[in-house]
N, C-alpha and C. Protein backbone atom coordinates (compact mmCIF):
# COMPACT_ATOMS: atom_id res chain seq x y z
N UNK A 1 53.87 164.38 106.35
CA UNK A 1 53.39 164.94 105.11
C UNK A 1 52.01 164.40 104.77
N UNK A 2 51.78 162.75 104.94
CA UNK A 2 50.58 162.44 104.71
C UNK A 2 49.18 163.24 105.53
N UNK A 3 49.82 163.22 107.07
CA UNK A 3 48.66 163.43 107.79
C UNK A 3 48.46 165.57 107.59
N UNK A 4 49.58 165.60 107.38
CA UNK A 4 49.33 167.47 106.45
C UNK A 4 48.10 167.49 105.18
N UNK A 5 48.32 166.13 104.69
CA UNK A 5 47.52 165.93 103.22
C UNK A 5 46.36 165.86 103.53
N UNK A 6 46.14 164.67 104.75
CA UNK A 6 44.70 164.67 105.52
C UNK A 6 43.70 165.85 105.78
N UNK A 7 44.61 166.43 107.00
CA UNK A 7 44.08 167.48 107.38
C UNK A 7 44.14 168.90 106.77
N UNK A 8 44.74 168.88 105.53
CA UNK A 8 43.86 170.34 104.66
C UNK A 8 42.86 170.11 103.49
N UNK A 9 42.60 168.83 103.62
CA UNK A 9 41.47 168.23 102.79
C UNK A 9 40.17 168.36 103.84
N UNK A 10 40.33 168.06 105.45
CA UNK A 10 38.78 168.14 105.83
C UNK A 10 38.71 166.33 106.04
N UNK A 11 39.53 165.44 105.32
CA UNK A 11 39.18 164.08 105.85
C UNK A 11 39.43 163.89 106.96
N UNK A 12 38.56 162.57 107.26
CA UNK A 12 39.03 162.40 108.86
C UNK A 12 39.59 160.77 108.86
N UNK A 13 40.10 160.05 109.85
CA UNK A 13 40.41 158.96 109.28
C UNK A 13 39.54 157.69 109.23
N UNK A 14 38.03 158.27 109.79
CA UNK A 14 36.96 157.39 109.45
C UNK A 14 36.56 157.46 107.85
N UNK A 15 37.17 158.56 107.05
CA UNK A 15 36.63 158.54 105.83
C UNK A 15 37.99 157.46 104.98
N UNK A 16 38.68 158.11 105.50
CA UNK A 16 39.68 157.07 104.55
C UNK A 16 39.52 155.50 105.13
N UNK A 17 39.05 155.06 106.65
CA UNK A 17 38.70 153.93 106.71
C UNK A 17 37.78 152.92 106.25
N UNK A 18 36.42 154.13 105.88
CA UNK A 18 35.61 153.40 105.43
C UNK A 18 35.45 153.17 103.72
N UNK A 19 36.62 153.97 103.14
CA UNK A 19 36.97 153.93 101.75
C UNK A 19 37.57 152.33 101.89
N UNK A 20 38.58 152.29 102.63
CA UNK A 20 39.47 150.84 102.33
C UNK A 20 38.64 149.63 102.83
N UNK A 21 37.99 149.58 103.53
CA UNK A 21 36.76 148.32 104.37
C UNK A 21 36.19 148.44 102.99
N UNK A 22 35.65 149.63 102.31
CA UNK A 22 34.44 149.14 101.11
C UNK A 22 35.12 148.54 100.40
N UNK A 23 36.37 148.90 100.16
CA UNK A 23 37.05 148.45 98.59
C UNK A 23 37.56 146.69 98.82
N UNK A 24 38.11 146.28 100.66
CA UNK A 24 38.47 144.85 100.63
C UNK A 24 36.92 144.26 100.99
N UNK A 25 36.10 144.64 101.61
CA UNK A 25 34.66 144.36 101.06
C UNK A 25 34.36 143.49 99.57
N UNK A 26 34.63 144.59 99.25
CA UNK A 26 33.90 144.25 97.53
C UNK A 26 34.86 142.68 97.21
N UNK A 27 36.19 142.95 97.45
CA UNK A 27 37.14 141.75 96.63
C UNK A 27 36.90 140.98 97.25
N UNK A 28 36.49 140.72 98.67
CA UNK A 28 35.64 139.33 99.90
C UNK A 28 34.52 138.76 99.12
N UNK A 29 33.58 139.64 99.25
CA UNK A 29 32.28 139.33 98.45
C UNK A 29 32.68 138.98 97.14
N UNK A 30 33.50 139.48 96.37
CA UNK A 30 33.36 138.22 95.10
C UNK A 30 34.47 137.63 95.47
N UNK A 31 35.08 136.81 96.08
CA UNK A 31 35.37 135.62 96.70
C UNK A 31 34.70 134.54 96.80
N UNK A 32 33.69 135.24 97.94
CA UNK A 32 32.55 134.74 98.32
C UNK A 32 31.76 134.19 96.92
N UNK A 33 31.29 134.81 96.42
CA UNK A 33 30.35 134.75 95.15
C UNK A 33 31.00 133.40 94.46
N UNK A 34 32.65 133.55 94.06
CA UNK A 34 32.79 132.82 92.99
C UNK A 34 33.09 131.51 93.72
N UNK A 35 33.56 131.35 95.19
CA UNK A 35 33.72 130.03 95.81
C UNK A 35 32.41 129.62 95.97
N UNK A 36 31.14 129.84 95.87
CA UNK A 36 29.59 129.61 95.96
C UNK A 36 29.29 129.16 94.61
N UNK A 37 29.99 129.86 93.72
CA UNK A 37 29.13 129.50 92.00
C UNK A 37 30.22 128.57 91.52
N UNK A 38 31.46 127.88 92.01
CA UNK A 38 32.32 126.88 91.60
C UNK A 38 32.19 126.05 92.72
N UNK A 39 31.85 125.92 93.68
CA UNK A 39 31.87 124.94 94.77
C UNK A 39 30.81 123.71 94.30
N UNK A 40 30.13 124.43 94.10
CA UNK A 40 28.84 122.78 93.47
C UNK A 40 29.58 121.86 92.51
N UNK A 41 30.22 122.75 91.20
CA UNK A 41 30.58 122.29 90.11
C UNK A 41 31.88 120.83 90.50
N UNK A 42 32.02 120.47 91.61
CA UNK A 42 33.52 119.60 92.04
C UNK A 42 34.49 119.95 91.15
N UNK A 43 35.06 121.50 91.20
CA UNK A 43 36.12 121.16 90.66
C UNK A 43 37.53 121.36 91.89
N UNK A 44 37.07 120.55 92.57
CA UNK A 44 38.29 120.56 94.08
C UNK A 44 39.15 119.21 93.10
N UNK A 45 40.05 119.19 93.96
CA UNK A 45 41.09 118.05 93.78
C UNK A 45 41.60 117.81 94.89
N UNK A 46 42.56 116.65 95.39
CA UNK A 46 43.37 115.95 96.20
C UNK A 46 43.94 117.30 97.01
N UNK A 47 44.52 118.72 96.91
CA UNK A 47 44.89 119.61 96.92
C UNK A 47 43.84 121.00 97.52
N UNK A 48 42.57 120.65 96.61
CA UNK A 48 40.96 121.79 97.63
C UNK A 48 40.39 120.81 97.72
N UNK A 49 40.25 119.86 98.58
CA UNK A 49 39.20 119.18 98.22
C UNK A 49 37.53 119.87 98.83
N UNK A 50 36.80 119.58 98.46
CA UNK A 50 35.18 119.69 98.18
C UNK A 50 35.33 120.51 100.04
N UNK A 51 35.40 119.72 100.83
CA UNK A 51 34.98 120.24 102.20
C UNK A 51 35.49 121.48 102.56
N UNK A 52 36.81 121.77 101.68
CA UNK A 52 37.48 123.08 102.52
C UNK A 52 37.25 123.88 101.64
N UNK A 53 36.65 123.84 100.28
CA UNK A 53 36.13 124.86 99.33
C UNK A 53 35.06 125.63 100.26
N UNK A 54 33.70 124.56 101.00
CA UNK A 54 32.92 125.25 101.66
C UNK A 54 33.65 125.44 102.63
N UNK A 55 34.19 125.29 103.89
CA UNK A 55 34.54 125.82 104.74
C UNK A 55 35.87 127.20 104.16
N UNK A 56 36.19 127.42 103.42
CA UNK A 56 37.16 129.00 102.90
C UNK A 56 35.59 129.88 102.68
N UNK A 57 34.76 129.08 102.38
CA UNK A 57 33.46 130.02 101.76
C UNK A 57 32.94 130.48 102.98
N UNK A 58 32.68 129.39 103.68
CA UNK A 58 31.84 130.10 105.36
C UNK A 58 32.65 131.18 105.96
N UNK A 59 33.96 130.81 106.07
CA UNK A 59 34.52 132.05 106.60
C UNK A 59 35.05 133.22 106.38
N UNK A 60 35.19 133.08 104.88
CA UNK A 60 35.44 134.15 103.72
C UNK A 60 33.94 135.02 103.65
N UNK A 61 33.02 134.20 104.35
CA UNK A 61 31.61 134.91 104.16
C UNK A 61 31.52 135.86 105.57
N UNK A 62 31.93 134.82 106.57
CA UNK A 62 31.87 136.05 107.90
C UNK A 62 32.95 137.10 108.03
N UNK A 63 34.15 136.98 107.50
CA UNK A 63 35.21 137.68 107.33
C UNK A 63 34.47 138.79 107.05
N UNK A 64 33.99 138.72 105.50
CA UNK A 64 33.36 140.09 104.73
C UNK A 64 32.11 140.80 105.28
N UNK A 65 31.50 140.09 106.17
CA UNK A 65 30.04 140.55 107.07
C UNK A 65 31.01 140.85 107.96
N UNK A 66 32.03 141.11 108.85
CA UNK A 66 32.86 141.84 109.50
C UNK A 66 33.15 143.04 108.88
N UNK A 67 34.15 142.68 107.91
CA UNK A 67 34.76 143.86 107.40
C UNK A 67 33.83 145.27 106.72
N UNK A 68 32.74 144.15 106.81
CA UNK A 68 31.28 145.59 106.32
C UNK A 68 30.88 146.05 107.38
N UNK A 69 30.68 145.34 108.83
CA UNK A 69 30.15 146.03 110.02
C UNK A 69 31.20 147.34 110.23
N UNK A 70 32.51 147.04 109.63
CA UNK A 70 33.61 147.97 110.41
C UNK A 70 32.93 149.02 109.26
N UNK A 71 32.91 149.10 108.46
CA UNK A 71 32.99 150.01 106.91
C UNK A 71 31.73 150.76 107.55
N UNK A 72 30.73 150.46 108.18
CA UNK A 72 29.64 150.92 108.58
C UNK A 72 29.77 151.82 109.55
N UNK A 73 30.60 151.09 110.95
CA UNK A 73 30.70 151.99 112.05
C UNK A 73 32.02 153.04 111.46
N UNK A 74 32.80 152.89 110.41
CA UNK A 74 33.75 153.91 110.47
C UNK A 74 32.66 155.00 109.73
N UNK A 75 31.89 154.91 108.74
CA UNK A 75 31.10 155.53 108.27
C UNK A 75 30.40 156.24 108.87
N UNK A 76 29.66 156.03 110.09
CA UNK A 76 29.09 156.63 110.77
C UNK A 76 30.08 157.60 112.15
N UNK A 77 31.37 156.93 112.07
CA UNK A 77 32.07 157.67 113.18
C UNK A 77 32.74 159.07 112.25
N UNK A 78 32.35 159.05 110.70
CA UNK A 78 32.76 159.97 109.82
C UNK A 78 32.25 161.01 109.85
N UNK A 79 32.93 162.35 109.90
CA UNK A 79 32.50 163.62 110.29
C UNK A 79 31.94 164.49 109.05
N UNK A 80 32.75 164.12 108.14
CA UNK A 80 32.54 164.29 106.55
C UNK A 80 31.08 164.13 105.92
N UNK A 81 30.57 162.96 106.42
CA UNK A 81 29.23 162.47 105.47
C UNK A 81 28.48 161.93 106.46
N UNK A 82 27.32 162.30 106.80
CA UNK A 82 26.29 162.57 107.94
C UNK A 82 25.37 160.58 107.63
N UNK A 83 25.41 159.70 107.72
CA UNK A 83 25.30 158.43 107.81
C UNK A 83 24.72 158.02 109.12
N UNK A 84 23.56 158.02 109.81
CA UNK A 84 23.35 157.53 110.91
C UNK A 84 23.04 155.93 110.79
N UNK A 85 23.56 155.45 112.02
CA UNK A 85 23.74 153.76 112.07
C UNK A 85 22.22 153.14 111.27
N UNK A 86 21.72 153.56 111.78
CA UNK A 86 19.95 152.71 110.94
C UNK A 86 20.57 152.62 109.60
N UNK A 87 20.86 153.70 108.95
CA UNK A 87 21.15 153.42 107.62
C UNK A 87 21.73 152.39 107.17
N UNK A 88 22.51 151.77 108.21
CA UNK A 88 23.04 150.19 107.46
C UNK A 88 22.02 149.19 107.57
N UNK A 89 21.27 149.20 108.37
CA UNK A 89 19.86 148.22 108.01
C UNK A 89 18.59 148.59 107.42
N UNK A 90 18.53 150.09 107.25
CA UNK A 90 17.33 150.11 106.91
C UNK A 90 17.58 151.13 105.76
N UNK A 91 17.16 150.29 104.29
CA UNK A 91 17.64 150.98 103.34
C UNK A 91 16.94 152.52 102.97
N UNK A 92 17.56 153.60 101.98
CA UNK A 92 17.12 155.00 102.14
C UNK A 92 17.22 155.77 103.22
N UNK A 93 17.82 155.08 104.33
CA UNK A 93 17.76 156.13 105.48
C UNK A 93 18.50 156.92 106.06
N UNK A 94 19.31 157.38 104.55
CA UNK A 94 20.78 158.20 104.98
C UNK A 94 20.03 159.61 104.10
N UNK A 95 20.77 160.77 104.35
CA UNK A 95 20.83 161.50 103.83
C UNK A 95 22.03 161.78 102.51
N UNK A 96 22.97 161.18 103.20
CA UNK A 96 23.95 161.10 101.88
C UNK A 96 23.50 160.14 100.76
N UNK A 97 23.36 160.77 99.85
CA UNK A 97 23.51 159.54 98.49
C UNK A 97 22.28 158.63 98.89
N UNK A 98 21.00 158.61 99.26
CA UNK A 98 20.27 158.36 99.49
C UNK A 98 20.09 156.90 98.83
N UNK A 99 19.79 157.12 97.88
CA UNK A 99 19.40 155.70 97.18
C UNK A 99 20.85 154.69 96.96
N UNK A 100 21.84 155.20 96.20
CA UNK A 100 22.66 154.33 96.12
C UNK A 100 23.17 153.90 97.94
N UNK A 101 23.30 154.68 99.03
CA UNK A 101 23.26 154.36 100.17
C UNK A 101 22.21 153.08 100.73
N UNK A 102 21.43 153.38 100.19
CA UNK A 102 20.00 152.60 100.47
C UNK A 102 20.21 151.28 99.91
N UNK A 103 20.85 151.36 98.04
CA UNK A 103 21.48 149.75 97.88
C UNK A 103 22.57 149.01 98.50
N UNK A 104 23.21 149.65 99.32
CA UNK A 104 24.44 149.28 100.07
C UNK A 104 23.56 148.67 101.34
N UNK A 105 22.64 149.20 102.20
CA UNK A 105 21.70 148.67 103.26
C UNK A 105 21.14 147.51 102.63
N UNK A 106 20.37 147.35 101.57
CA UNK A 106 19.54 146.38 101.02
C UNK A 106 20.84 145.05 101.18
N UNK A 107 21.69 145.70 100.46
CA UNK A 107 22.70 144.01 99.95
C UNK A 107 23.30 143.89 101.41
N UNK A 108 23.59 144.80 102.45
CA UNK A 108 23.97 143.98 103.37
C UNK A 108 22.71 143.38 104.23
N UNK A 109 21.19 143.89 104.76
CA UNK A 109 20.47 143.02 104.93
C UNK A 109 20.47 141.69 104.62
N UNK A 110 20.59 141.64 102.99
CA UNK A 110 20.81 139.64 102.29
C UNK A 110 21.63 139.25 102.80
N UNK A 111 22.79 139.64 103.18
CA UNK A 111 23.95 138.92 103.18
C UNK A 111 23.24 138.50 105.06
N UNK A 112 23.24 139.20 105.73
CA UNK A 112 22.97 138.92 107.12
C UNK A 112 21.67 137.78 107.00
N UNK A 113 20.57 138.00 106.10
CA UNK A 113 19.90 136.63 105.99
C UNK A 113 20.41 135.56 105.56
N UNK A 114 21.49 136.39 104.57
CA UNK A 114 22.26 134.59 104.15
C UNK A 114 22.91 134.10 105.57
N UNK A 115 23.62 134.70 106.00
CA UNK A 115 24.31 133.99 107.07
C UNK A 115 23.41 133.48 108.31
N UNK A 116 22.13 134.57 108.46
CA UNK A 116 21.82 133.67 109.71
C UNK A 116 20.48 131.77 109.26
N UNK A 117 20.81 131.85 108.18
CA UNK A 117 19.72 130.94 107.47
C UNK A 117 21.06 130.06 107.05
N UNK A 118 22.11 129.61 107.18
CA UNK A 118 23.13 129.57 106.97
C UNK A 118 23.64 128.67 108.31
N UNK A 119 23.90 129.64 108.98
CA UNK A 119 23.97 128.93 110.61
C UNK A 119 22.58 128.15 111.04
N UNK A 120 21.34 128.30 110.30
CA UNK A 120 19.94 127.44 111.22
C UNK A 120 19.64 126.75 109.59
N UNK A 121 20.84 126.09 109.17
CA UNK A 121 20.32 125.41 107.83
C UNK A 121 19.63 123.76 107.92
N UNK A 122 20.48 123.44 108.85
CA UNK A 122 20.05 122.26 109.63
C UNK A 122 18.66 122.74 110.38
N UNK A 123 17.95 123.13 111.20
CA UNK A 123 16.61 123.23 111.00
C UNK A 123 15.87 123.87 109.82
N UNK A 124 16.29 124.53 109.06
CA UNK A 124 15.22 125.02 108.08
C UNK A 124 15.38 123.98 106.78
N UNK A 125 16.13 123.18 106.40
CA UNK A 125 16.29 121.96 105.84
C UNK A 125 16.92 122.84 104.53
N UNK A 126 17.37 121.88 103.45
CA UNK A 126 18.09 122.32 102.39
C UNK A 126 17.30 123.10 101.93
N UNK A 127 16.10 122.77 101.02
CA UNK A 127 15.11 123.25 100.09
C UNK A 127 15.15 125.04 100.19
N UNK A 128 14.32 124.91 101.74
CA UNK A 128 14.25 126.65 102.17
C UNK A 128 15.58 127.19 101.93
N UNK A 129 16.65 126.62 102.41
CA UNK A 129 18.21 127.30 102.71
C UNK A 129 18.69 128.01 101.45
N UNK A 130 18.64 126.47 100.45
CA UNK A 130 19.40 127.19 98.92
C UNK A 130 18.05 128.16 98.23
N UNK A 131 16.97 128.35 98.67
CA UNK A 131 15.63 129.53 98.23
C UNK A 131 16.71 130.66 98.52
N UNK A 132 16.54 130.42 100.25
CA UNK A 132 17.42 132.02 100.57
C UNK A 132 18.64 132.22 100.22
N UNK A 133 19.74 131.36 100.04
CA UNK A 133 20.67 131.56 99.75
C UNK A 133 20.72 132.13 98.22
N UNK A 134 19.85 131.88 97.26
CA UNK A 134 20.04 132.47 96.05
C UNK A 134 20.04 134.27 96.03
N UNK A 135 19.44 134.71 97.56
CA UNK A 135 19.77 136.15 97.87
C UNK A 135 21.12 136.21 97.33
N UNK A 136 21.98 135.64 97.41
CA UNK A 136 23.45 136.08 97.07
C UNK A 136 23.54 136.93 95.67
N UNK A 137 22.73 135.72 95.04
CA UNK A 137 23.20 136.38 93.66
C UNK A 137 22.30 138.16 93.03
N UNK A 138 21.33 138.38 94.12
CA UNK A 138 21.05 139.38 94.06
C UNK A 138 22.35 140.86 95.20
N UNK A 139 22.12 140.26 95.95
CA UNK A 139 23.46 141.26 96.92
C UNK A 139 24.39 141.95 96.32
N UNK A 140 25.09 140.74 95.86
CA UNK A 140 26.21 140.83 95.30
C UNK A 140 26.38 142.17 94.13
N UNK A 141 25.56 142.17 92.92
CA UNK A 141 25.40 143.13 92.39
C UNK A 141 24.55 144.51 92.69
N UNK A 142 24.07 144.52 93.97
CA UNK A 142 23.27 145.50 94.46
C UNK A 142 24.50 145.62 95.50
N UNK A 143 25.63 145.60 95.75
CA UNK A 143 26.88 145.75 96.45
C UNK A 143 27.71 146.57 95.95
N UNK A 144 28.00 146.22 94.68
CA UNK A 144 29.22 146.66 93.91
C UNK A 144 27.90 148.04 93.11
N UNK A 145 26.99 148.01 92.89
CA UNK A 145 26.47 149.12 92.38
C UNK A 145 26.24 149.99 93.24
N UNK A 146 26.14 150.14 94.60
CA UNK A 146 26.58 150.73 95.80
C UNK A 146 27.99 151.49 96.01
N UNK A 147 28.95 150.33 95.43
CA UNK A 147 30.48 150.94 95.86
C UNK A 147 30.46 151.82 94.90
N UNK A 148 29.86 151.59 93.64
CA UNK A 148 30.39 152.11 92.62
C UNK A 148 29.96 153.85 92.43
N UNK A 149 28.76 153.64 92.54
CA UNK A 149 27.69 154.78 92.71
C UNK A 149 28.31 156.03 94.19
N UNK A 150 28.74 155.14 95.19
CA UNK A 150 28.90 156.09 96.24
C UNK A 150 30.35 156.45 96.63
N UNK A 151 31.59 155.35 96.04
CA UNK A 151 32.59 155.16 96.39
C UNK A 151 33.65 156.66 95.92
N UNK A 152 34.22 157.39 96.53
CA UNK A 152 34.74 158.61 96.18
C UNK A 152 35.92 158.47 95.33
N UNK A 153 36.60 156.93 94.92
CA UNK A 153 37.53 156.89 94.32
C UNK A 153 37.74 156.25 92.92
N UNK A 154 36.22 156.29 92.81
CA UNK A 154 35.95 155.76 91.70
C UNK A 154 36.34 156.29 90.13
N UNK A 155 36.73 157.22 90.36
CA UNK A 155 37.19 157.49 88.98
C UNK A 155 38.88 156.91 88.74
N UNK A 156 39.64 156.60 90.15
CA UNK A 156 41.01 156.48 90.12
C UNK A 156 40.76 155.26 89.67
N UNK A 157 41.88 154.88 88.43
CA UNK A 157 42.76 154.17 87.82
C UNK A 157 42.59 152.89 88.97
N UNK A 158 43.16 152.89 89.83
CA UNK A 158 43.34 151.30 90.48
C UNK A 158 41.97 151.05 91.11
N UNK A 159 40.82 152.02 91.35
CA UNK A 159 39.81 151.33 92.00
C UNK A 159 38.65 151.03 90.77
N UNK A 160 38.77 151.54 89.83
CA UNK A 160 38.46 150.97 88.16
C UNK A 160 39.04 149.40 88.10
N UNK A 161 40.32 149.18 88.53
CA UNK A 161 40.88 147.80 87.83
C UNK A 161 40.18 147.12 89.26
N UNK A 162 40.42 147.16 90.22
CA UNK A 162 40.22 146.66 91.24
C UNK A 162 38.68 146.12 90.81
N UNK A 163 37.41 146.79 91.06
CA UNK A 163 36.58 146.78 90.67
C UNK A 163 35.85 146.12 89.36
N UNK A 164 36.66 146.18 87.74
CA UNK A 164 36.52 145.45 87.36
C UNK A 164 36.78 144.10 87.57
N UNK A 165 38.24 143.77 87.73
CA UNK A 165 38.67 142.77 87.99
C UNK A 165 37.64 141.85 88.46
N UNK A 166 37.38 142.28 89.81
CA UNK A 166 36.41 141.45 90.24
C UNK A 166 34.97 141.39 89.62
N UNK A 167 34.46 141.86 88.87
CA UNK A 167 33.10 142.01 87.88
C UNK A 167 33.57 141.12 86.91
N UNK A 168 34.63 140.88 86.66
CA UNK A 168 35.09 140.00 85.30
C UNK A 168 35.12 138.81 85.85
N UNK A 169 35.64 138.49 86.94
CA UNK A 169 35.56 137.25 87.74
C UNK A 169 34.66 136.67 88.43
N UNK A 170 33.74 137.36 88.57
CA UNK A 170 32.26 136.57 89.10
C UNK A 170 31.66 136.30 87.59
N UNK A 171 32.20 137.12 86.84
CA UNK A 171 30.76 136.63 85.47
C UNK A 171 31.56 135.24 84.94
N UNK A 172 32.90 135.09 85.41
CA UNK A 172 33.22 133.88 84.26
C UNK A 172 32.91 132.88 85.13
N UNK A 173 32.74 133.26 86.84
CA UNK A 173 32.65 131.63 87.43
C UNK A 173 30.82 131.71 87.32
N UNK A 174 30.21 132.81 86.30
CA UNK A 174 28.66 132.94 86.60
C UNK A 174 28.45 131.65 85.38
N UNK A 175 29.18 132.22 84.09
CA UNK A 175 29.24 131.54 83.21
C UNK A 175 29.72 129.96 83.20
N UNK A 176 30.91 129.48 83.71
CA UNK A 176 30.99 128.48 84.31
C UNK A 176 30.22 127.64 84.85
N UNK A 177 29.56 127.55 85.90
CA UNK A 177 28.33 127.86 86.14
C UNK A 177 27.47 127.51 85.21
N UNK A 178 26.99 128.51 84.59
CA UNK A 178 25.54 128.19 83.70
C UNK A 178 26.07 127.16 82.21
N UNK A 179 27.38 127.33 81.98
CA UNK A 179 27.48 125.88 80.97
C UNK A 179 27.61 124.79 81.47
N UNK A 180 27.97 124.66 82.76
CA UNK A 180 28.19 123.26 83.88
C UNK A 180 26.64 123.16 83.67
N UNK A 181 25.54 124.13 84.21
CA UNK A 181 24.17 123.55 84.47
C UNK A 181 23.93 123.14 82.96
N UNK A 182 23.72 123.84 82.01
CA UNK A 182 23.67 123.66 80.59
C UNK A 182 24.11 121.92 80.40
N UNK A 183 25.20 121.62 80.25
CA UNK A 183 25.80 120.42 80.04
C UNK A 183 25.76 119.36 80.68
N UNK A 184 24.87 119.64 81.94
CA UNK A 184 24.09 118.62 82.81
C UNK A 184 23.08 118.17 82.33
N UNK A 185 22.14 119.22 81.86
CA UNK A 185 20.80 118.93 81.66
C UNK A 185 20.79 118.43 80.20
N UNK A 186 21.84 118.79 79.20
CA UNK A 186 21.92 117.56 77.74
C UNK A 186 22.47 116.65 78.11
N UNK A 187 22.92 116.20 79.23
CA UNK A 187 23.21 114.80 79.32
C UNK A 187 22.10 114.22 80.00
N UNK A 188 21.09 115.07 80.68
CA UNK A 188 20.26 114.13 81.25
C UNK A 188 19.62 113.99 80.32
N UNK A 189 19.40 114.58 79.51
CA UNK A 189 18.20 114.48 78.19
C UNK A 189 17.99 113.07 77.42
């Protein structure tokens, strides 16, 4: 019955694949985001401690630079919406959805500089590393304004909660965050 449902719609199962890669995408990346904007703050214990906060982050980071390469090639193996491969690196260069397509290229470019500046952090020394790494906090919302803008299920009920959810949860570990920095700097005062 499902695959009857499929096939008098015209989907193919690169479209429904690259629907579900975007959507566990998005909930990786703010993973990612909020283990990055609480990891400084030490709030590990006996239980996370400090080292495996970053190491869930490193690989919670390549996990989601996977699960976007797949979201990409199912995209392009999609018969539905005309996406040629450049378009994942080189932003605007789709015909579909052009621009919001184009912010989906942009934020995964960062993310691929985060990671390979990331892996050569030890030669490029801290200073440069956390420069580039603050790409994150641009990606991230040039990501989800991508899913949001291009994502076909966006009006349904669970990819609304889904979606917020995670928008509500990066701003409180954003906020977190900026009263931790806040409450540093009146004590250094």
């Amino acid at each position: 019955m499902i695959f009857a449902a499929v096939a008098s719609t015209g989907a193919t199962w690169a479209w429904y694949f690259s629907r579900a890669t975007g959507m566990v995408a998005l909930v990786l990346l703010s993973a990612v985001v909020v283990l990055g904007l609480l990891g400084p703050l030490r709030v590990s214990s006996d239980l996370w401690p400090r080292f495996a906060i970053r190491t869930v982050h490193r690989d919670l980071s390549l996990l989601a630079l996977a699960v976007i390469a797949i979201h990409v090639i199912a995209l392009v193996a999609d018969s539905v919406v005309s996406v040629p491969l450049s378009a994942a690196v080189l932003p605007w260069g789709s015909s579909y959805s052009p621009f919001w397509t184009g912010l989906g290229a942009l934020a995964f470019d960062l993310m691929i500089a985060l990671v390979l500046t990331s892996l050569l952090r030890n030669r490029l020394g801290f200073r440069v590393w956390r420069f580039i790494h603050w790409g994150a906090y641009l990606s991230w919302p040039l990501a989800v304004a991508h899913g949001i803008a291009t994502g076909t299920d966006t009006s349904a009920a669970w990819d609304f909660a889904v979606t917020a959810l995670c928008i509500a949860i990066v701003a409180i570990a954003v906020a977190l965050r900026v009263q931790s920095g806040s409450a540093a700097r009146t004590l250094e005062a």
